[in-house]
C-alpha atoms as a PDB file:
ATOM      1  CA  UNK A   1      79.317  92.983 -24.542  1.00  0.00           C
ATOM      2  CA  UNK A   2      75.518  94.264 -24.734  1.00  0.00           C
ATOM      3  CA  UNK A   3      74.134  93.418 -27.822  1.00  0.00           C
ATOM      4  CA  UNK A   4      69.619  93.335 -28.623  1.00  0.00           C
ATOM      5  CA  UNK A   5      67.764  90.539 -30.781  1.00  0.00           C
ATOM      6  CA  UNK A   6      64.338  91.153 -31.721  1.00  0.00           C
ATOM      7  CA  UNK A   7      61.948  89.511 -29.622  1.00  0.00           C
ATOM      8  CA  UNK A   8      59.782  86.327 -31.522  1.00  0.00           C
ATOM      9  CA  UNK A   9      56.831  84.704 -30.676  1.00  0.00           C
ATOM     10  CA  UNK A  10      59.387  81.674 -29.332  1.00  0.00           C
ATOM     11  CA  UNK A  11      60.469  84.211 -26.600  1.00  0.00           C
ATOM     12  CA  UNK A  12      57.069  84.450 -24.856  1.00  0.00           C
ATOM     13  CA  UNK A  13      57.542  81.663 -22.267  1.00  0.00           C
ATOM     14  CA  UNK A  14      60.952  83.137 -21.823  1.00  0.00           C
ATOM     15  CA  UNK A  15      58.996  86.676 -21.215  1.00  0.00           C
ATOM     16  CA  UNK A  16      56.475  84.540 -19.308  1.00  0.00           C
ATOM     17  CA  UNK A  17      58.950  83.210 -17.086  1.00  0.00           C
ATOM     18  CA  UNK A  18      60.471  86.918 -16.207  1.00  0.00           C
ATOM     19  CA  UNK A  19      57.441  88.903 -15.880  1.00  0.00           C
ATOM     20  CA  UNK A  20      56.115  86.622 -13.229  1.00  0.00           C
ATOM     21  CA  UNK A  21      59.407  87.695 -11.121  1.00  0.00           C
ATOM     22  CA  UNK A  22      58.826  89.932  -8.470  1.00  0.00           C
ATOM     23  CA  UNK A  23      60.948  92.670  -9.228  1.00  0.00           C
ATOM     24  CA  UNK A  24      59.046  92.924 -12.609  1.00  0.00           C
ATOM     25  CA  UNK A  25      55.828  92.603 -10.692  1.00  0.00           C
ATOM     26  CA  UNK A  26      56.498  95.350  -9.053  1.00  0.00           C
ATOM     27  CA  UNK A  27      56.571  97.958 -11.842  1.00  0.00           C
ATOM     28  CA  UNK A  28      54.411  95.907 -14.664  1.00  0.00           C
ATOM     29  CA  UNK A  29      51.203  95.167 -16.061  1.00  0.00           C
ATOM     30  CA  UNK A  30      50.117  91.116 -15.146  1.00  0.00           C
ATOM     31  CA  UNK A  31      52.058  89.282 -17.083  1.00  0.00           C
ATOM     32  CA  UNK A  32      49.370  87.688 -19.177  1.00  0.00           C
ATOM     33  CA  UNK A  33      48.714  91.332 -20.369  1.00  0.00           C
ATOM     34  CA  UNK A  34      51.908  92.429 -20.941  1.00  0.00           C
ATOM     35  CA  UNK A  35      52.233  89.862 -23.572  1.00  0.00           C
ATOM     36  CA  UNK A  36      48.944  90.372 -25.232  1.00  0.00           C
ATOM     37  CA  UNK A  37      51.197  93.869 -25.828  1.00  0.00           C
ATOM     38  CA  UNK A  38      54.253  91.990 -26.692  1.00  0.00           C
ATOM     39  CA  UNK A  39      52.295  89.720 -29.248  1.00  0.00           C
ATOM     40  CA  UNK A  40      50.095  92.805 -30.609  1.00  0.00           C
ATOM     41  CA  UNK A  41      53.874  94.197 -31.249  1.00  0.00           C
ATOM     42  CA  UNK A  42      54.809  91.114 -33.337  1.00  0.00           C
ATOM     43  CA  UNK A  43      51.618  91.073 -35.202  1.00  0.00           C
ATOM     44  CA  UNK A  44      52.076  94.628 -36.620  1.00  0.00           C
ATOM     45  CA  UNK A  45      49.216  96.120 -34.421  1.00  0.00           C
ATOM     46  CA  UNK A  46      51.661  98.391 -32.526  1.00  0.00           C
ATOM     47  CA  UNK A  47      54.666 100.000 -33.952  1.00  0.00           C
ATOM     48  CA  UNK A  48      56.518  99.325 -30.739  1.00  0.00           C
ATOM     49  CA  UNK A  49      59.815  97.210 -31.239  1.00  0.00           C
ATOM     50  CA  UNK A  50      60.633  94.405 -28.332  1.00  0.00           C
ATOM     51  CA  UNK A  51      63.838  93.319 -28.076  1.00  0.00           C
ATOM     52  CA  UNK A  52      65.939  91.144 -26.133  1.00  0.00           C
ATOM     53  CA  UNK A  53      69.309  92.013 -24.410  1.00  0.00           C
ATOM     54  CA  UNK A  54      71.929  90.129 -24.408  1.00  0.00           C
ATOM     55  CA  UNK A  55      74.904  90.145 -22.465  1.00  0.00           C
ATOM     56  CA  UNK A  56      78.228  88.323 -23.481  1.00  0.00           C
ATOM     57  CA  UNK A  57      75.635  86.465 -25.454  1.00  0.00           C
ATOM     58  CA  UNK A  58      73.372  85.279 -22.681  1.00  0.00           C
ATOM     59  CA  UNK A  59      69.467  86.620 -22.805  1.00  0.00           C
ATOM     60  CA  UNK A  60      69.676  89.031 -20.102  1.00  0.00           C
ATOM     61  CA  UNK A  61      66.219  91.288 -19.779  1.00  0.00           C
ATOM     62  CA  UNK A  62      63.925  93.159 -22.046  1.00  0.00           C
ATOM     63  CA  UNK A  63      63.998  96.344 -23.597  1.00  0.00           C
ATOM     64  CA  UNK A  64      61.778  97.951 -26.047  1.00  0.00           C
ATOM     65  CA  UNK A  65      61.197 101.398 -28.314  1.00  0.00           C
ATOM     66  CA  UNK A  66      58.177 103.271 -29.036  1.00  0.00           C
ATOM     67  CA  UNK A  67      56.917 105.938 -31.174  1.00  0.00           C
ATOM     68  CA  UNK A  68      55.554 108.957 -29.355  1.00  0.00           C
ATOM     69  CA  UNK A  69      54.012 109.778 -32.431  1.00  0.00           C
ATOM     70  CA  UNK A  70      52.014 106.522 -32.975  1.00  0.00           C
ATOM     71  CA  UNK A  71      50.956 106.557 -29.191  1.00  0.00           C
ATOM     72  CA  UNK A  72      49.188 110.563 -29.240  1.00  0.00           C
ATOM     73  CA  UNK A  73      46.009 108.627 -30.654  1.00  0.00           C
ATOM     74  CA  UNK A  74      42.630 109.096 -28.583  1.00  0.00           C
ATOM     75  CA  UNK A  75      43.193 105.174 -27.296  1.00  0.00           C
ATOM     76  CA  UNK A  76      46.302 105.979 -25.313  1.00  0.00           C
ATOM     77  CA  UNK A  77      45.957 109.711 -24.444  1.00  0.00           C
ATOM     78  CA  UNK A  78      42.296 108.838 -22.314  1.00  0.00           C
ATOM     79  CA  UNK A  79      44.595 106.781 -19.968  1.00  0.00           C
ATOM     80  CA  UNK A  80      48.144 108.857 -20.417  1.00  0.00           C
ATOM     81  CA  UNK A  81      46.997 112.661 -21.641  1.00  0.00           C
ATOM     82  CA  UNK A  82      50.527 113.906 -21.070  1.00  0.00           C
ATOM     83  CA  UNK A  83      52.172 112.255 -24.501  1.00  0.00           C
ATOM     84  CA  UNK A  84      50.209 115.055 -26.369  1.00  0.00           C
ATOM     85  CA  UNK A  85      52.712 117.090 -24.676  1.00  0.00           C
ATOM     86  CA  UNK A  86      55.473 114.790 -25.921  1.00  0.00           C
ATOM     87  CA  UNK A  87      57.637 116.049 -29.208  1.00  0.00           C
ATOM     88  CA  UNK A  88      56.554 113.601 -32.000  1.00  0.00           C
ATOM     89  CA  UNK A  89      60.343 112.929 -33.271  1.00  0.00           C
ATOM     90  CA  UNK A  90      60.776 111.289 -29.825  1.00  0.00           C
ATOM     91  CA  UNK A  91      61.177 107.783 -29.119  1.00  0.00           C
ATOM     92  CA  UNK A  92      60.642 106.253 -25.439  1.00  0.00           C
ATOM     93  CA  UNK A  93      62.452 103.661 -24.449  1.00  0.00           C
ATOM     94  CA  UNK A  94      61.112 100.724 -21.712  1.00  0.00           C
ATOM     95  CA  UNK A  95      63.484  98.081 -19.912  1.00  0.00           C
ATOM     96  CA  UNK A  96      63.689  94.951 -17.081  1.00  0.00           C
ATOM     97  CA  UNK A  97      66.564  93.212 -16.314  1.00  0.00           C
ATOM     98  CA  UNK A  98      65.639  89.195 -16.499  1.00  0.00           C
ATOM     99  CA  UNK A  99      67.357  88.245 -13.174  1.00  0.00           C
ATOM    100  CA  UNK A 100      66.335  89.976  -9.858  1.00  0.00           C
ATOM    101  CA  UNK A 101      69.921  89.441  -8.478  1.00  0.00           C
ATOM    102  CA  UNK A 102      71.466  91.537 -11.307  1.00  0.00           C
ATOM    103  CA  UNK A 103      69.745  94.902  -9.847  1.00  0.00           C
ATOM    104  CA  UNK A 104      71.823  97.458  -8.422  1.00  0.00           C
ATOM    105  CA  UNK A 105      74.629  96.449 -10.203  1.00  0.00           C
ATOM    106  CA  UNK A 106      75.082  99.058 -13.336  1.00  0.00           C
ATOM    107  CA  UNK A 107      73.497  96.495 -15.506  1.00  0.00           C
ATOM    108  CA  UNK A 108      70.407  98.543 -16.474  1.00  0.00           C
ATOM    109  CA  UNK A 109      72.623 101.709 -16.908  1.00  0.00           C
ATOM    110  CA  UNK A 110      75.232  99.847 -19.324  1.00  0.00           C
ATOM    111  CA  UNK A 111      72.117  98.383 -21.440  1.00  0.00           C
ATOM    112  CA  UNK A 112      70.579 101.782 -21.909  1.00  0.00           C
ATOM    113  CA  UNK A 113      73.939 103.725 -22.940  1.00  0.00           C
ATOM    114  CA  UNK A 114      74.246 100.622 -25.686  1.00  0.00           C
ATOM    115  CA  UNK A 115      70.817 100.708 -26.737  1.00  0.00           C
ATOM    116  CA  UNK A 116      70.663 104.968 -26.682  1.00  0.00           C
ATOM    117  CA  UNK A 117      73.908 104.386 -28.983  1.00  0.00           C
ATOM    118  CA  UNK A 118      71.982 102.562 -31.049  1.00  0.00           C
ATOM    119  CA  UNK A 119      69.083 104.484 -31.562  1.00  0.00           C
ATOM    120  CA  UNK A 120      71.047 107.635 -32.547  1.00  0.00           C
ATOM    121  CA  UNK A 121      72.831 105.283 -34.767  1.00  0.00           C
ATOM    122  CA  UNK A 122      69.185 104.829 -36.297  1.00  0.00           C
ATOM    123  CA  UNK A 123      68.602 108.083 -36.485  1.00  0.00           C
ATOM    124  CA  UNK A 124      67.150 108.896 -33.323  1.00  0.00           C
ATOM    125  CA  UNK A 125      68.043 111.958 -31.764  1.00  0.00           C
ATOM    126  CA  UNK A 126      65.293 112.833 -28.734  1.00  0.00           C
ATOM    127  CA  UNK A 127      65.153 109.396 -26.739  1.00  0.00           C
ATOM    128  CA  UNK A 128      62.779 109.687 -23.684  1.00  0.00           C
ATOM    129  CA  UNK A 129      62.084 107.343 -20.796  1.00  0.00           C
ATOM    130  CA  UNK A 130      59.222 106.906 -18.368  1.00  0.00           C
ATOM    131  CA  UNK A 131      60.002 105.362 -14.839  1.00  0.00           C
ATOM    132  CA  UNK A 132      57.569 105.678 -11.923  1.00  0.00           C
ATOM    133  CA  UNK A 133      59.118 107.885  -9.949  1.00  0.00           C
ATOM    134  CA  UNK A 134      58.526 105.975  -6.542  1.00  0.00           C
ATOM    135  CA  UNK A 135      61.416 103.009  -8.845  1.00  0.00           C
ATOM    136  CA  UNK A 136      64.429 105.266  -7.378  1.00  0.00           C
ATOM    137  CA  UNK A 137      66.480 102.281  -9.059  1.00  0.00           C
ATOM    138  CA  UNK A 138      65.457 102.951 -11.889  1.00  0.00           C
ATOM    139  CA  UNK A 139      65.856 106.478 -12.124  1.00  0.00           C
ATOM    140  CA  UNK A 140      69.220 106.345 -10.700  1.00  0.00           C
ATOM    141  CA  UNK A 141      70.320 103.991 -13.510  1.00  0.00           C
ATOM    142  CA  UNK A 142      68.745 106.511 -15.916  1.00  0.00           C
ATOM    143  CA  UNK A 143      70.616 109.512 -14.474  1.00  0.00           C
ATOM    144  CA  UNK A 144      73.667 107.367 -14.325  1.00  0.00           C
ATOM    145  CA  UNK A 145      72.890 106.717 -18.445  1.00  0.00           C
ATOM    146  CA  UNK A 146      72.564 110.399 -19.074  1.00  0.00           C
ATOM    147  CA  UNK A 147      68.855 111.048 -18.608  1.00  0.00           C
ATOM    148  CA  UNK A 148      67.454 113.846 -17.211  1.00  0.00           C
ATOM    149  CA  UNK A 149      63.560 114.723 -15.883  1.00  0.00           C
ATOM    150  CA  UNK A 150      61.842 116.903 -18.173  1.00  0.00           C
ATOM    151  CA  UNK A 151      61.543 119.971 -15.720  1.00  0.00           C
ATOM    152  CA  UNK A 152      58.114 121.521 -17.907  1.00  0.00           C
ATOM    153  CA  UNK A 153      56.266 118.168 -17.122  1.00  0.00           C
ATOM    154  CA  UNK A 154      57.295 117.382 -13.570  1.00  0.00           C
ATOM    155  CA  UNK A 155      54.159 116.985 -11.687  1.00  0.00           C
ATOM    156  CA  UNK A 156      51.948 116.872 -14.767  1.00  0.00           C
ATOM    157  CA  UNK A 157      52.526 113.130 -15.541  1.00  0.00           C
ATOM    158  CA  UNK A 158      50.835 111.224 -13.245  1.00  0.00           C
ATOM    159  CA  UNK A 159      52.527 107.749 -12.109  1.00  0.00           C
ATOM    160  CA  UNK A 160      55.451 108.419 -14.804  1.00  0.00           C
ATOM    161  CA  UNK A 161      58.464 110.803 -14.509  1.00  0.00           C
ATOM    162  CA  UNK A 162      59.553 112.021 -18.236  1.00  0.00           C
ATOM    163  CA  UNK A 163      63.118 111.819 -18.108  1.00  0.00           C
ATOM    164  CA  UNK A 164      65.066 112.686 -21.886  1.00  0.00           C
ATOM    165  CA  UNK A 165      68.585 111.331 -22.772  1.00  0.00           C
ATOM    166  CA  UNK A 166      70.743 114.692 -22.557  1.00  0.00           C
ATOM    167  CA  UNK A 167      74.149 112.993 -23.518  1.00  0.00           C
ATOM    168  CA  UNK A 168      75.207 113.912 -26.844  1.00  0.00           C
ATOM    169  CA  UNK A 169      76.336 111.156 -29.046  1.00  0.00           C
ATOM    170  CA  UNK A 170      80.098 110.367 -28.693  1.00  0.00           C
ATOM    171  CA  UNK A 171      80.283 111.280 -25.014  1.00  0.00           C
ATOM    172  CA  UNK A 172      77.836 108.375 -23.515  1.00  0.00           C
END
């Protein structure tokens, strides 16, 4: 059973401890960064939400959601001018999974059909993610969780590839 808690400041050693794993490494910020993001979250100076997954009850990897609209601003469009070209009712969604051996194993694709679910359950009805398009993991997970590229921005994005959930609700 997949279930999210939001993340607290006692998480960030946890967070710590799994960004500093290679296979996060590999497709994240440096870890001391990526929290300063996690704790501006918790402080209320970004509207993105952090959450842990769980799994069976058992922390099991990272996933957060983020306002398109709150992220068109001048201070994120310098380094990523593609969201203006983002609908503003979207959401985009972010995840790792905690434990390097758990890749490849429909994990990452069972977390995002639970946490897609709940999103449209919130209301949410035009859920994108960004993957770097060289993570073929990744995007196979994605595809696997009903997410398709965004055919009017491929090859406008730079190191992301716009993919939007295309499942409708029920039938994920």
């Amino acid at each position: 059973m997949v279930s999210f808690r939001p993340v607290t400041s006692d998480d960030l050693p946890l967070l710590a401890d799994w960004m500093a794993r290679p296979h996060w490494r590999a497709w994240w910020g440096e870890p001391e960064t990526e929290l300063g993001y996690i704790r501006d979250m918790l402080e209320g100076r970004d509207t993105t939400k952090p959450f842990i997954f769980q799994v069976d009850g058992s922390d099991s990897g990272y996933i957060q959601v983020w306002y398109v609209k709150d992220q068109q601003g001048p201070e994120v469009v310098t380094d990523y001018p593609w969201v203006v070209l983002l609908p503003k009712d979207a959401v985009g969604v972010d995840l790792s999974i905690a434990d390097g051996k758990e890749l490849s194993r429909g994990l990452g694709t069972k977390v995002l059909q639970a946490f897609v679910r709940k999103l449209q359950q919130d209301g949410h009805h035009r859920i994108l993610i960004d993957p770097d398009p060289a993570n073929l993991r990744a995007v196979k997970a994605y595809r696997k969780a009903g997410f398709r590229e965004i055919k009017d921005l491929l090859g406008r994005t730079g190191d992301s590839l716009l993919m939007e959930h295309t499942v409708t609700e029920g039938t994920s």
